[in-house]
PDB file of N, CA and C in Angstrom:
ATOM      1  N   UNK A   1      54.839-118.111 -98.513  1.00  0.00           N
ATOM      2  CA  UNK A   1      54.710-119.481 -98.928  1.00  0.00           C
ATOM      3  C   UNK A   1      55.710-119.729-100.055  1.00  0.00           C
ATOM      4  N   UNK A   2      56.479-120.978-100.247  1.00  0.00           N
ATOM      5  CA  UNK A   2      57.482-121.092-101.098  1.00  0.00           C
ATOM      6  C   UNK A   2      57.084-122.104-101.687  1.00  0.00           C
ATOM      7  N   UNK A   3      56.268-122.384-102.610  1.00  0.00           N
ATOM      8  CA  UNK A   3      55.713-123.593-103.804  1.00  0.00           C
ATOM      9  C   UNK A   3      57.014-124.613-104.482  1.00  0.00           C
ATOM     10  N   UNK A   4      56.866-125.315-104.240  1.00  0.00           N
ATOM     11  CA  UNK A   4      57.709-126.235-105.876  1.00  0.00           C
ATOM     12  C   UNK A   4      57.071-125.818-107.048  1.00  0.00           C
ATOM     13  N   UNK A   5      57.688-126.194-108.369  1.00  0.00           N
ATOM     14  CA  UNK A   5      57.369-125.738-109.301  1.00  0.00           C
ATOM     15  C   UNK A   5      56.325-126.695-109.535  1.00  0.00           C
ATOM     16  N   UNK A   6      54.977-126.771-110.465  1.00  0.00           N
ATOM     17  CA  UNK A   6      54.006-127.211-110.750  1.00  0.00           C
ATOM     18  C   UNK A   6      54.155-128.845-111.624  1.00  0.00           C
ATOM     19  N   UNK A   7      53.821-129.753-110.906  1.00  0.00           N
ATOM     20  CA  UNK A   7      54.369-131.340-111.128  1.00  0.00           C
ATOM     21  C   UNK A   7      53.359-132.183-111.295  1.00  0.00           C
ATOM     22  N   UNK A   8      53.110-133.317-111.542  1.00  0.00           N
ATOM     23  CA  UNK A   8      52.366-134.309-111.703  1.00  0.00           C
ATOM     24  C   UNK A   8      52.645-135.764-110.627  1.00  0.00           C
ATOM     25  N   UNK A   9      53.857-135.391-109.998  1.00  0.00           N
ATOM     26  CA  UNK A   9      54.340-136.213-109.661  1.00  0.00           C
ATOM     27  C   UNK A   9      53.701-137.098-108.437  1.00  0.00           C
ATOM     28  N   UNK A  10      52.834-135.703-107.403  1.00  0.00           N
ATOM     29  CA  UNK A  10      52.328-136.288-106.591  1.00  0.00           C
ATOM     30  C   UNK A  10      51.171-136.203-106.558  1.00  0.00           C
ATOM     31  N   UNK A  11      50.467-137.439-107.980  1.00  0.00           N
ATOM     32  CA  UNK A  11      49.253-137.644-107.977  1.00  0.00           C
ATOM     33  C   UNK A  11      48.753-136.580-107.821  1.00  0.00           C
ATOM     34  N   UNK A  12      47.041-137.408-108.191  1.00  0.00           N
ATOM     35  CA  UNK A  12      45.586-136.410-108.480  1.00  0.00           C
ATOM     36  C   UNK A  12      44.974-136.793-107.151  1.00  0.00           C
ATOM     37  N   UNK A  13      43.890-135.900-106.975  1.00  0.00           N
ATOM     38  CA  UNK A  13      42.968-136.171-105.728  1.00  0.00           C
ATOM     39  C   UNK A  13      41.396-136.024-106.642  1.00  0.00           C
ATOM     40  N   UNK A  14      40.688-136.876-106.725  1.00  0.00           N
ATOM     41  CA  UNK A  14      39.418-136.837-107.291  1.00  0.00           C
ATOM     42  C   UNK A  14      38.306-136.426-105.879  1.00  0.00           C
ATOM     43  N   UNK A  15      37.548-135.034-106.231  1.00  0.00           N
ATOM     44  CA  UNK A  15      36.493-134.864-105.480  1.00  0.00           C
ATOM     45  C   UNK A  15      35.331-135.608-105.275  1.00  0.00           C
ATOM     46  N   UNK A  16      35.291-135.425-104.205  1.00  0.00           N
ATOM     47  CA  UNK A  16      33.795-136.095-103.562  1.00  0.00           C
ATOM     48  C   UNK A  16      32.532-135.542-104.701  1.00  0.00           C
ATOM     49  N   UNK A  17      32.638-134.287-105.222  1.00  0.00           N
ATOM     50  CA  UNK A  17      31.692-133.178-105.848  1.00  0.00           C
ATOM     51  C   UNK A  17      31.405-134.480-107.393  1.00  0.00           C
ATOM     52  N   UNK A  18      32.600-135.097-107.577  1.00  0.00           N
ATOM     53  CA  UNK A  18      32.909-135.734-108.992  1.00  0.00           C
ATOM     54  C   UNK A  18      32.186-137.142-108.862  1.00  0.00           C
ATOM     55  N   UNK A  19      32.667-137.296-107.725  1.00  0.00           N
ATOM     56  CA  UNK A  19      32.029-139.187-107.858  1.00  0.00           C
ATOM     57  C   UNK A  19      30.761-138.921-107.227  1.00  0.00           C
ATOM     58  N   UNK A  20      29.898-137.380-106.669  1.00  0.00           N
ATOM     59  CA  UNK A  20      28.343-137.256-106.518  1.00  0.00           C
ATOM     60  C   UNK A  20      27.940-136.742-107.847  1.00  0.00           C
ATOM     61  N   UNK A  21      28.349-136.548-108.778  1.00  0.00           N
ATOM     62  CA  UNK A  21      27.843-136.257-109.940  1.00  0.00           C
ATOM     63  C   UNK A  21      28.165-137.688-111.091  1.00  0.00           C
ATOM     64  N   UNK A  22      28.764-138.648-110.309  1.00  0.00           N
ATOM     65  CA  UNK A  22      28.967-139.817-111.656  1.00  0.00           C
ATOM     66  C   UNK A  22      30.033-139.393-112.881  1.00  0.00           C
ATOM     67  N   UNK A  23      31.120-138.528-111.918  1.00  0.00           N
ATOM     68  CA  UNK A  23      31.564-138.334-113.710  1.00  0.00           C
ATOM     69  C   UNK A  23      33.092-138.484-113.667  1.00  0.00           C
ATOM     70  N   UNK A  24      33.443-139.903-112.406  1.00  0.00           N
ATOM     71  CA  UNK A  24      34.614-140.495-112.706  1.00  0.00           C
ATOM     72  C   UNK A  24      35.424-140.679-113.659  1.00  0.00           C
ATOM     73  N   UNK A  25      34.555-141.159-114.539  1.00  0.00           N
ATOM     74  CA  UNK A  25      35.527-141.554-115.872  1.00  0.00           C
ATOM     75  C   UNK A  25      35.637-140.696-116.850  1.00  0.00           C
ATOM     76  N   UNK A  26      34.870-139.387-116.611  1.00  0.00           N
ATOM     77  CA  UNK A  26      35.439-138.347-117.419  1.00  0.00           C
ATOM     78  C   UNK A  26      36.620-137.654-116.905  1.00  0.00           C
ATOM     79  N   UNK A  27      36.279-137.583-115.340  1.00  0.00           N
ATOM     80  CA  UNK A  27      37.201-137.053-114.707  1.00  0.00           C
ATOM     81  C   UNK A  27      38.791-137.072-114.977  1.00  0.00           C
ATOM     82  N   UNK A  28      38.867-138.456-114.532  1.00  0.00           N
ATOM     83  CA  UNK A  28      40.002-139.544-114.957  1.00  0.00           C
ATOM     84  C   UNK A  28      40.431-139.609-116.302  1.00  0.00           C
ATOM     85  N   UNK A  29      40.197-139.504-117.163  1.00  0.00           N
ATOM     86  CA  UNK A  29      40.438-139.270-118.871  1.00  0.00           C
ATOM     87  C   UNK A  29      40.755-138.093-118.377  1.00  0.00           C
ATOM     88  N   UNK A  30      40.261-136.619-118.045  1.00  0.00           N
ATOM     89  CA  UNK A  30      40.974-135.398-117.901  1.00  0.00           C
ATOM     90  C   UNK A  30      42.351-135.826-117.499  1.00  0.00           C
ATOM     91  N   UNK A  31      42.361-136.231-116.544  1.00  0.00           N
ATOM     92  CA  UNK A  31      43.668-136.331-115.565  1.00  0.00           C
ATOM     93  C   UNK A  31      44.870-136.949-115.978  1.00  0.00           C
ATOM     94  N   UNK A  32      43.962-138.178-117.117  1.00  0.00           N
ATOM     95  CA  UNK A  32      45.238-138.537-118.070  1.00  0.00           C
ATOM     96  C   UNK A  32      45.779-137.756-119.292  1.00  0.00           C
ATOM     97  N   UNK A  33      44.911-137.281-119.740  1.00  0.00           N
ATOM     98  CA  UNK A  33      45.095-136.486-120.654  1.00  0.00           C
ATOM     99  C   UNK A  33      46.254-135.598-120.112  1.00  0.00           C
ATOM    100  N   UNK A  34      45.952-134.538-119.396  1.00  0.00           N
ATOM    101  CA  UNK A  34      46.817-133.642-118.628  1.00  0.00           C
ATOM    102  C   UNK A  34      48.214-134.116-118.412  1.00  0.00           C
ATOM    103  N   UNK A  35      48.547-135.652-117.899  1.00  0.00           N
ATOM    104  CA  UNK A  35      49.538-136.175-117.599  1.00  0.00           C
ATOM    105  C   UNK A  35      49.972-136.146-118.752  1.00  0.00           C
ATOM    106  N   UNK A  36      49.325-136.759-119.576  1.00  0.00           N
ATOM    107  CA  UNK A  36      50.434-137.621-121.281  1.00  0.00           C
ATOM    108  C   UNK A  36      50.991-135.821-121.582  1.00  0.00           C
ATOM    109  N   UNK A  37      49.899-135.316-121.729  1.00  0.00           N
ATOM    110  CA  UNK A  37      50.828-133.765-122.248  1.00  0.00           C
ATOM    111  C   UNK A  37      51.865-133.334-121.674  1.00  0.00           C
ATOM    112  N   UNK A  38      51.876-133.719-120.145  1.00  0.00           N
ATOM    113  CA  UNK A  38      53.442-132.854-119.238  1.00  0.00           C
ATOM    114  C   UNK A  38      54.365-133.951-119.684  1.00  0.00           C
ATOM    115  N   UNK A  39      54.108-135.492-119.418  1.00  0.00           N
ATOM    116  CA  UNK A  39      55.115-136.435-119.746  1.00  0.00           C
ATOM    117  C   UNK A  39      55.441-135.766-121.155  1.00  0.00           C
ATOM    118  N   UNK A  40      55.012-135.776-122.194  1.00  0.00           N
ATOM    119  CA  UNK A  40      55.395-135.671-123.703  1.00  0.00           C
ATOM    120  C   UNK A  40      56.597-134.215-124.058  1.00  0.00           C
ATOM    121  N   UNK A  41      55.972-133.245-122.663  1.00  0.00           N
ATOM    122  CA  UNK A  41      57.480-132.165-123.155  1.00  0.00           C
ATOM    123  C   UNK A  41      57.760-131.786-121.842  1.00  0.00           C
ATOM    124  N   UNK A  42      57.864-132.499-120.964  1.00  0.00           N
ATOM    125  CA  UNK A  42      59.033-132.265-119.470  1.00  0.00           C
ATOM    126  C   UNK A  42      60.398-131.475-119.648  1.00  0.00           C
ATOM    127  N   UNK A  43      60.723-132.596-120.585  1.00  0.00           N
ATOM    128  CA  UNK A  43      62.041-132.851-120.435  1.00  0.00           C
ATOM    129  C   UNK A  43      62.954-131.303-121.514  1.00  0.00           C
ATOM    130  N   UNK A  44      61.928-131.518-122.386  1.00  0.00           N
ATOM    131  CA  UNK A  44      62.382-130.076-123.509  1.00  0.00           C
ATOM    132  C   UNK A  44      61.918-128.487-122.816  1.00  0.00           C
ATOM    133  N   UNK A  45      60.716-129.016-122.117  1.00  0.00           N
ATOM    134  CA  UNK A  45      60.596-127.575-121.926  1.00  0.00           C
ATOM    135  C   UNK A  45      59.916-127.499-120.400  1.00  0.00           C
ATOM    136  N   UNK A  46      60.381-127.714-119.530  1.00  0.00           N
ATOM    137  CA  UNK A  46      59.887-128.181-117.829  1.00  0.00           C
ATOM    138  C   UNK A  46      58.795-126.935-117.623  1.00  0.00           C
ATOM    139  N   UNK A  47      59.482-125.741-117.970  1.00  0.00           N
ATOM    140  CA  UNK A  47      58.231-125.036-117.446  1.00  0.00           C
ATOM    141  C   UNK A  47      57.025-124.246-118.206  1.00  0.00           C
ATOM    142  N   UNK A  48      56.984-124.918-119.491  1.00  0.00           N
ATOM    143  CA  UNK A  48      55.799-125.043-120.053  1.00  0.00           C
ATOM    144  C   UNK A  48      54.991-125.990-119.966  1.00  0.00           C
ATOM    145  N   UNK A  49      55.415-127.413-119.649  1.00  0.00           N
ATOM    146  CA  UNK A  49      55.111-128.369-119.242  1.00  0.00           C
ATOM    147  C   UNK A  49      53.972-128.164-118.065  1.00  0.00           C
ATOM    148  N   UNK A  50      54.668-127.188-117.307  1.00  0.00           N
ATOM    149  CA  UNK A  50      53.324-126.831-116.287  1.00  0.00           C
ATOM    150  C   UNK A  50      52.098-126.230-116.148  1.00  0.00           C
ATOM    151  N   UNK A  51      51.898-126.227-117.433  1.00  0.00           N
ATOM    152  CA  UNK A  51      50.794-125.997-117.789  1.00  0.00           C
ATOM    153  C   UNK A  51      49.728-126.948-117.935  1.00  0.00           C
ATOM    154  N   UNK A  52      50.057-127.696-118.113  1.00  0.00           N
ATOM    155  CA  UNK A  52      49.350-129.495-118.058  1.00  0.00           C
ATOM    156  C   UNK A  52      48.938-129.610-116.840  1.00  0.00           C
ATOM    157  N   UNK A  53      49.461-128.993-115.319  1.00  0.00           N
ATOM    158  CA  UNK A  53      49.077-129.740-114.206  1.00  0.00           C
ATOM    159  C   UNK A  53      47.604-129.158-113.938  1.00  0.00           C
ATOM    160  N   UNK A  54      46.545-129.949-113.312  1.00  0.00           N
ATOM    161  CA  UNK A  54      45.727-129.249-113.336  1.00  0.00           C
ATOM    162  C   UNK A  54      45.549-129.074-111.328  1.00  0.00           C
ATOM    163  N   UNK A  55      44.578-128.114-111.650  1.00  0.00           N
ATOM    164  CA  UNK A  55      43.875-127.967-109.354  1.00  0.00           C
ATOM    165  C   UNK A  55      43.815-129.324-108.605  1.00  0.00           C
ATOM    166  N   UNK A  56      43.635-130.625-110.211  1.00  0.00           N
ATOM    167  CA  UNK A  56      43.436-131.889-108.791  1.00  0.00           C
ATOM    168  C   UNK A  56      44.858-132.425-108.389  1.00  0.00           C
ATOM    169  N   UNK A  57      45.268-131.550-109.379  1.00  0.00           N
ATOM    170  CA  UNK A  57      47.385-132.633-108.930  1.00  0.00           C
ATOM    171  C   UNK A  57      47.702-131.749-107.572  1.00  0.00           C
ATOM    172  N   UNK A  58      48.366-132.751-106.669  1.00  0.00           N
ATOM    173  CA  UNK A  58      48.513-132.290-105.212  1.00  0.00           C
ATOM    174  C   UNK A  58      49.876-131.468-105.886  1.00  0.00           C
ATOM    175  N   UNK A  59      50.239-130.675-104.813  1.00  0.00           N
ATOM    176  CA  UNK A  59      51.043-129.531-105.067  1.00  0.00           C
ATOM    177  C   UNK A  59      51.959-129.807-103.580  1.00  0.00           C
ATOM    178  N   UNK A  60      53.148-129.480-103.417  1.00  0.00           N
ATOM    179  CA  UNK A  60      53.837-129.579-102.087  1.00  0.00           C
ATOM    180  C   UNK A  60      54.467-128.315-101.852  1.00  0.00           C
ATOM    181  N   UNK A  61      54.050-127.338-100.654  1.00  0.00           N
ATOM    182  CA  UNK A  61      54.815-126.126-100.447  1.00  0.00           C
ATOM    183  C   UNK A  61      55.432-125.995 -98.940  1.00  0.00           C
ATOM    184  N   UNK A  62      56.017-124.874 -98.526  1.00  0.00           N
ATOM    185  CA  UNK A  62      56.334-124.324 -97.125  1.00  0.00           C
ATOM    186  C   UNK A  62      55.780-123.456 -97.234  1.00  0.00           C
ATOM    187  N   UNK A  63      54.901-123.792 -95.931  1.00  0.00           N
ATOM    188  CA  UNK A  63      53.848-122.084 -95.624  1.00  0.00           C
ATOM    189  C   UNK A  63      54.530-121.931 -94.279  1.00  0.00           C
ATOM    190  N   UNK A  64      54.893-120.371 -94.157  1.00  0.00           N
ATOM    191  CA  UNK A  64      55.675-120.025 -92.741  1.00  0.00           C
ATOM    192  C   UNK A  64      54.218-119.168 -92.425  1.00  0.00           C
ATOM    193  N   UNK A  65      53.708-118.941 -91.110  1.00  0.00           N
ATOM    194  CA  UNK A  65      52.741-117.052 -90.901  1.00  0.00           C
ATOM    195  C   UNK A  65      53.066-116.998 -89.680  1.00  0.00           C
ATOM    196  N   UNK A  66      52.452-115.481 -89.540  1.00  0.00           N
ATOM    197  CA  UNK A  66      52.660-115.040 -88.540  1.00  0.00           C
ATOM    198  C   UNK A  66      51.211-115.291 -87.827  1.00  0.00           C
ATOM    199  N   UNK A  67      50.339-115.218 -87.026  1.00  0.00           N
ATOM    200  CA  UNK A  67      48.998-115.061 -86.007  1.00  0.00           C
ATOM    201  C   UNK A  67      48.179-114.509 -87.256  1.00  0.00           C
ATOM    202  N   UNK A  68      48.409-112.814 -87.644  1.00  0.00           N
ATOM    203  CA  UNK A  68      47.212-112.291 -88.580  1.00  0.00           C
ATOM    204  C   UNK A  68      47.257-113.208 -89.244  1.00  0.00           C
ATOM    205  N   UNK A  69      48.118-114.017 -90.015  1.00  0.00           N
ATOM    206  CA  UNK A  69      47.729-114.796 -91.262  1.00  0.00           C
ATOM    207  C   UNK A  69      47.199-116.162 -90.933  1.00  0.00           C
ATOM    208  N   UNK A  70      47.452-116.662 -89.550  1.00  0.00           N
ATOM    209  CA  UNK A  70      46.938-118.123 -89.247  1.00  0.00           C
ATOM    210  C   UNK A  70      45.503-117.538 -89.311  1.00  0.00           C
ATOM    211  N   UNK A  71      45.078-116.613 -88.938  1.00  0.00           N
ATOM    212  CA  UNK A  71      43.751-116.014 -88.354  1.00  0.00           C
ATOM    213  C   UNK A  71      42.735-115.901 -89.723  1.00  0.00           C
ATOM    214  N   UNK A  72      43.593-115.018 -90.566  1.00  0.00           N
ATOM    215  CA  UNK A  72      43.055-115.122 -91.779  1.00  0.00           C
ATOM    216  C   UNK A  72      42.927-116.546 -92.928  1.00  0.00           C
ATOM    217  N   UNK A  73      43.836-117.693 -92.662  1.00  0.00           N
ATOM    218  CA  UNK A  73      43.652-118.725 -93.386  1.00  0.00           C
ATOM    219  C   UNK A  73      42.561-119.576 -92.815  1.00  0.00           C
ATOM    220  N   UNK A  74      42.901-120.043 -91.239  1.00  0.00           N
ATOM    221  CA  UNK A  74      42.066-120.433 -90.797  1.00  0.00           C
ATOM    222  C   UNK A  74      40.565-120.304 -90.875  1.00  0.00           C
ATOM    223  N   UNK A  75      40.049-119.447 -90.820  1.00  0.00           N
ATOM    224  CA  UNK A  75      39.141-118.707 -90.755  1.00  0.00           C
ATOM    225  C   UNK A  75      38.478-118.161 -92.375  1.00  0.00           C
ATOM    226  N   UNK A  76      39.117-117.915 -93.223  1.00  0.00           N
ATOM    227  CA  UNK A  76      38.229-117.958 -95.089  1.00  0.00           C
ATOM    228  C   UNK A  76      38.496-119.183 -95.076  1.00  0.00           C
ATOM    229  N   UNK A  77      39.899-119.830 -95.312  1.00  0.00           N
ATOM    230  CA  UNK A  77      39.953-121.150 -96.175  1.00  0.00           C
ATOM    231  C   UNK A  77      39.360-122.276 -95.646  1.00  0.00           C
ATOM    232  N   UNK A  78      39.014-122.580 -94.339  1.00  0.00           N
ATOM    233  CA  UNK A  78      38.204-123.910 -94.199  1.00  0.00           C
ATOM    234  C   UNK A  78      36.663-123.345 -94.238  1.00  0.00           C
ATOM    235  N   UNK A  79      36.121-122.459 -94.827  1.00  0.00           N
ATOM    236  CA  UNK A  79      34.739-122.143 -94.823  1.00  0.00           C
ATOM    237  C   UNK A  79      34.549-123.177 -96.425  1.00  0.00           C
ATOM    238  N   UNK A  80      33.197-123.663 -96.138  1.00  0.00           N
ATOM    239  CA  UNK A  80      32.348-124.778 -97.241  1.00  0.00           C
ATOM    240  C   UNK A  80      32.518-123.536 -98.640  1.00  0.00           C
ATOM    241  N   UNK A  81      33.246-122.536 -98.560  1.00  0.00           N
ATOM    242  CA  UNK A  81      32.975-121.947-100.129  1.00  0.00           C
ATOM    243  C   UNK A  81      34.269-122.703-100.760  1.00  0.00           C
ATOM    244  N   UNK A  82      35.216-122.989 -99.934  1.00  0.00           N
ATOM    245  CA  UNK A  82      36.518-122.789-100.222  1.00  0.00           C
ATOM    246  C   UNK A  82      36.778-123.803-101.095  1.00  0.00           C
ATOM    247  N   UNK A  83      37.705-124.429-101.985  1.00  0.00           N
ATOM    248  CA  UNK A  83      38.677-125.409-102.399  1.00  0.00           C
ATOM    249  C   UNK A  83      38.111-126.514-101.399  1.00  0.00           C
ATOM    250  N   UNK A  84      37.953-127.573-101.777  1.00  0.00           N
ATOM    251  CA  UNK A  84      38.325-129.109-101.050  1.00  0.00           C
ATOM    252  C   UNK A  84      39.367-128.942-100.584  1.00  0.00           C
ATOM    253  N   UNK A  85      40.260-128.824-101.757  1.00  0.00           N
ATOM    254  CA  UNK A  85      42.307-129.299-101.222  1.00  0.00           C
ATOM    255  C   UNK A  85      42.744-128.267-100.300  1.00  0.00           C
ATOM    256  N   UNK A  86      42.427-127.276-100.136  1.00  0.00           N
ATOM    257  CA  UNK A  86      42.635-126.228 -99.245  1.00  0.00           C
ATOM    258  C   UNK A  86      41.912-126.213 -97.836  1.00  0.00           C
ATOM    259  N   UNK A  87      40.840-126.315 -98.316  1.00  0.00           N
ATOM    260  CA  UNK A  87      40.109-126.642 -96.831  1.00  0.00           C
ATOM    261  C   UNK A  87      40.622-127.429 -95.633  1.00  0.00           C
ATOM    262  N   UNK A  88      40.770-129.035 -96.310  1.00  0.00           N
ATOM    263  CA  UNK A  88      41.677-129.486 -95.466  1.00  0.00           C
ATOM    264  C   UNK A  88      42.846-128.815 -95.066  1.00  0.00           C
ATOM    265  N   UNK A  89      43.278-128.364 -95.821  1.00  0.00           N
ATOM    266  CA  UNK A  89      45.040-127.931 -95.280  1.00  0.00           C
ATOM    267  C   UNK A  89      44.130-126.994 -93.948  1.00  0.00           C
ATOM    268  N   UNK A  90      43.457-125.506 -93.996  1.00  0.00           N
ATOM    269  CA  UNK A  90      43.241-125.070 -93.137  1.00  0.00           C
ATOM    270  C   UNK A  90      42.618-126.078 -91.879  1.00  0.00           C
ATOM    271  N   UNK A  91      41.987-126.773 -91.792  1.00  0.00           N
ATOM    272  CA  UNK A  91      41.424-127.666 -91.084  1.00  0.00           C
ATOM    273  C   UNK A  91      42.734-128.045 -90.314  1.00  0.00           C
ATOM    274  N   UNK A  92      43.674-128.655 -90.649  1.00  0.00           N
ATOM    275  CA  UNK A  92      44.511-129.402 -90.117  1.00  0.00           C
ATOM    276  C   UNK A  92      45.435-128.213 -89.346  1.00  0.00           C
ATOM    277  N   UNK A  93      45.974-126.956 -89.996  1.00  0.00           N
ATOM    278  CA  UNK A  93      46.336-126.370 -89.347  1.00  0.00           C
ATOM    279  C   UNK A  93      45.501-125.931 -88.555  1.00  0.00           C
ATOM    280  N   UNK A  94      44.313-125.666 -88.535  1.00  0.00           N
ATOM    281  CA  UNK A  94      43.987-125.576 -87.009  1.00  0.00           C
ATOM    282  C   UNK A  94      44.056-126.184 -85.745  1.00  0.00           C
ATOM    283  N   UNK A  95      43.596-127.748 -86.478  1.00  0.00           N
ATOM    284  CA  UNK A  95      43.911-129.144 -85.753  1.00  0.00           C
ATOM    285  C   UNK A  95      45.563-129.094 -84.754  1.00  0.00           C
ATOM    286  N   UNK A  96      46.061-128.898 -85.623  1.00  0.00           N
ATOM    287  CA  UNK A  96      47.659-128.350 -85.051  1.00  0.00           C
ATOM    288  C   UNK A  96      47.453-127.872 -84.059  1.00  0.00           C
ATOM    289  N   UNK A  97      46.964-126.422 -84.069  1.00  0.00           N
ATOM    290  CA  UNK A  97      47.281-124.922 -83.820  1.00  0.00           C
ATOM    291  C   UNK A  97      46.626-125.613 -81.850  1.00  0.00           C
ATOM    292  N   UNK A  98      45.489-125.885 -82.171  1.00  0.00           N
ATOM    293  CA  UNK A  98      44.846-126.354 -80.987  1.00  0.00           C
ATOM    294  C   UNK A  98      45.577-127.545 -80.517  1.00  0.00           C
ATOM    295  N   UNK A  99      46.179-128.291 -80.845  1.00  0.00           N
ATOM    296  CA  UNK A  99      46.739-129.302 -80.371  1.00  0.00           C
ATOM    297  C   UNK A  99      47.946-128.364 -79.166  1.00  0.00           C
ATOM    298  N   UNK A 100      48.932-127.929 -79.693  1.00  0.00           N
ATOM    299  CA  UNK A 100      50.142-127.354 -79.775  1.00  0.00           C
ATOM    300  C   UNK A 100      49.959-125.938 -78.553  1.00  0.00           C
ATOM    301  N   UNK A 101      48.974-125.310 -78.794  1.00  0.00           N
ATOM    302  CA  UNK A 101      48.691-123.635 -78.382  1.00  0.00           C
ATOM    303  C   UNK A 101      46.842-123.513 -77.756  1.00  0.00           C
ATOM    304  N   UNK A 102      46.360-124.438 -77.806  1.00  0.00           N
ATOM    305  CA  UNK A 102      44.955-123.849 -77.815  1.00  0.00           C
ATOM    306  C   UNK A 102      44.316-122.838 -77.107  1.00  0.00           C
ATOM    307  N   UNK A 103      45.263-121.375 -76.834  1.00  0.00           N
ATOM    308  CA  UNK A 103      45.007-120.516 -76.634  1.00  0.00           C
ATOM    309  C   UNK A 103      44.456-119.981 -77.973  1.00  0.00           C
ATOM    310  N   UNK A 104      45.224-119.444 -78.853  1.00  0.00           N
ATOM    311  CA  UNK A 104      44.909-119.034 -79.743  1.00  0.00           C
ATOM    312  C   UNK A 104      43.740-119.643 -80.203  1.00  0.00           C
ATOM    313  N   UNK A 105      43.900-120.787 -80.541  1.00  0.00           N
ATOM    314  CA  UNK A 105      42.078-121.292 -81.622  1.00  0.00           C
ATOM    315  C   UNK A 105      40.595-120.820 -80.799  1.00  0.00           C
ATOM    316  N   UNK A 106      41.287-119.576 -79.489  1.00  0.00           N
ATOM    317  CA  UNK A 106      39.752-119.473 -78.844  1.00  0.00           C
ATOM    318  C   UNK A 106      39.759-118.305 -79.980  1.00  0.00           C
ATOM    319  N   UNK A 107      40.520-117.742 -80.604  1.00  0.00           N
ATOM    320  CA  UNK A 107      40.026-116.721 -81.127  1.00  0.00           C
ATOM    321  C   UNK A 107      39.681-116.707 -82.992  1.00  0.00           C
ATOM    322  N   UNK A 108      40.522-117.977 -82.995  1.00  0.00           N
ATOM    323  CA  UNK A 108      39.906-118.447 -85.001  1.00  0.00           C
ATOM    324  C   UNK A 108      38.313-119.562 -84.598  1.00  0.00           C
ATOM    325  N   UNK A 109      37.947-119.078 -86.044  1.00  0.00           N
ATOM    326  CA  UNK A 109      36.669-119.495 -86.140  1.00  0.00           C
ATOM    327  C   UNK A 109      36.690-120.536 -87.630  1.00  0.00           C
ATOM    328  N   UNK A 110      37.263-121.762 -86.644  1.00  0.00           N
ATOM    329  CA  UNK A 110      37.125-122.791 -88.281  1.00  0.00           C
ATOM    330  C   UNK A 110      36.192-123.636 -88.425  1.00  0.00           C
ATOM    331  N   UNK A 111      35.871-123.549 -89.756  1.00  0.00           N
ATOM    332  CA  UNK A 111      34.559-124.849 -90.100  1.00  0.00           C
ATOM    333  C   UNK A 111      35.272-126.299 -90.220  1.00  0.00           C
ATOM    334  N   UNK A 112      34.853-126.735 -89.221  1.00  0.00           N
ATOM    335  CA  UNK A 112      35.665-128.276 -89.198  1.00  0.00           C
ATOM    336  C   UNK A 112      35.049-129.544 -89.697  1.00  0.00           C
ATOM    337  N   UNK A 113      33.622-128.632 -90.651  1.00  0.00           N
ATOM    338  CA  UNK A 113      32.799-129.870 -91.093  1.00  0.00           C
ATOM    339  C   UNK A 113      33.545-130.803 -92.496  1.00  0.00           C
ATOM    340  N   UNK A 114      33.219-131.755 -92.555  1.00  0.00           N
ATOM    341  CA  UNK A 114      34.191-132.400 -93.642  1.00  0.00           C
ATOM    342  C   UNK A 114      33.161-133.209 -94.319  1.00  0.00           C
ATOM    343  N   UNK A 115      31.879-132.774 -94.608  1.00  0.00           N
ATOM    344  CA  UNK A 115      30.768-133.581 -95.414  1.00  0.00           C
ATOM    345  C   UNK A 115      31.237-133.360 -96.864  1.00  0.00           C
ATOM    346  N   UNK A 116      32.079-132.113 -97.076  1.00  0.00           N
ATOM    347  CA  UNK A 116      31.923-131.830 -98.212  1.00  0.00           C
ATOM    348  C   UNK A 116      32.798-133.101 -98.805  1.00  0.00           C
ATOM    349  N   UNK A 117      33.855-133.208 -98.001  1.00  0.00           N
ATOM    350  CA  UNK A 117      34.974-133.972 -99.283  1.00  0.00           C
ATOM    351  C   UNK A 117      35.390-135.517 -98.422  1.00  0.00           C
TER     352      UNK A 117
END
């Protein structure tokens, strides 16, 4: 997997977990907070700056795998323990995988429930 470096740029994603607990507007104050700190030293120091981003700022990467690893993402990362933001991603690559091949998805076992988020 080849990450960009850690950004603010493409927005926050607020959990379902957050607005069932009522705690939007704390949430949101986090999220600004976090921002004003990366805006305030970007520019002097970019990759300390990334320290400000937090798990809800979307992240943009290239994931290449081979089968073991579709098998293995598929299959932990869309299970209800996992990440929200991850879950989906596995979800969808499965969604793919079966679209494209649905040989293979006889043999991954994904949770395709989406109550959580």
């Amino acid at each position: 997997m080849t990450a960009q470096p850690l950004t603010i740029e493409h927005r926050s994603v607020m959990p379902q977990m957050i607005r069932d607990a009522h705690l939007e507007n704390q949430f949101a104050e986090s999220i600004k907070r976090s921002e004003e700190g990366f805006n305030r030293i970007k520019n002097q120091f970019p990759y300390e700056a990334q320290y400000f981003v937090l798990n809800a700022h979307k992240r943009r990467f290239l994931w290449k795998m081979n089968l073991r690893e579709l098998h293995h993402v598929v299959n932990l990362r869309s299970k209800k323990t996992g990440n929200f933001s991850y879950r989906k991603v596995a979800q969808k690559i499965y969604e793919i995988v079966k679209e494209k091949t649905p040989l293979v998805t006889k043999y991954l076992q994904a949770d395709l429930d989406r109550t959580e988020y």
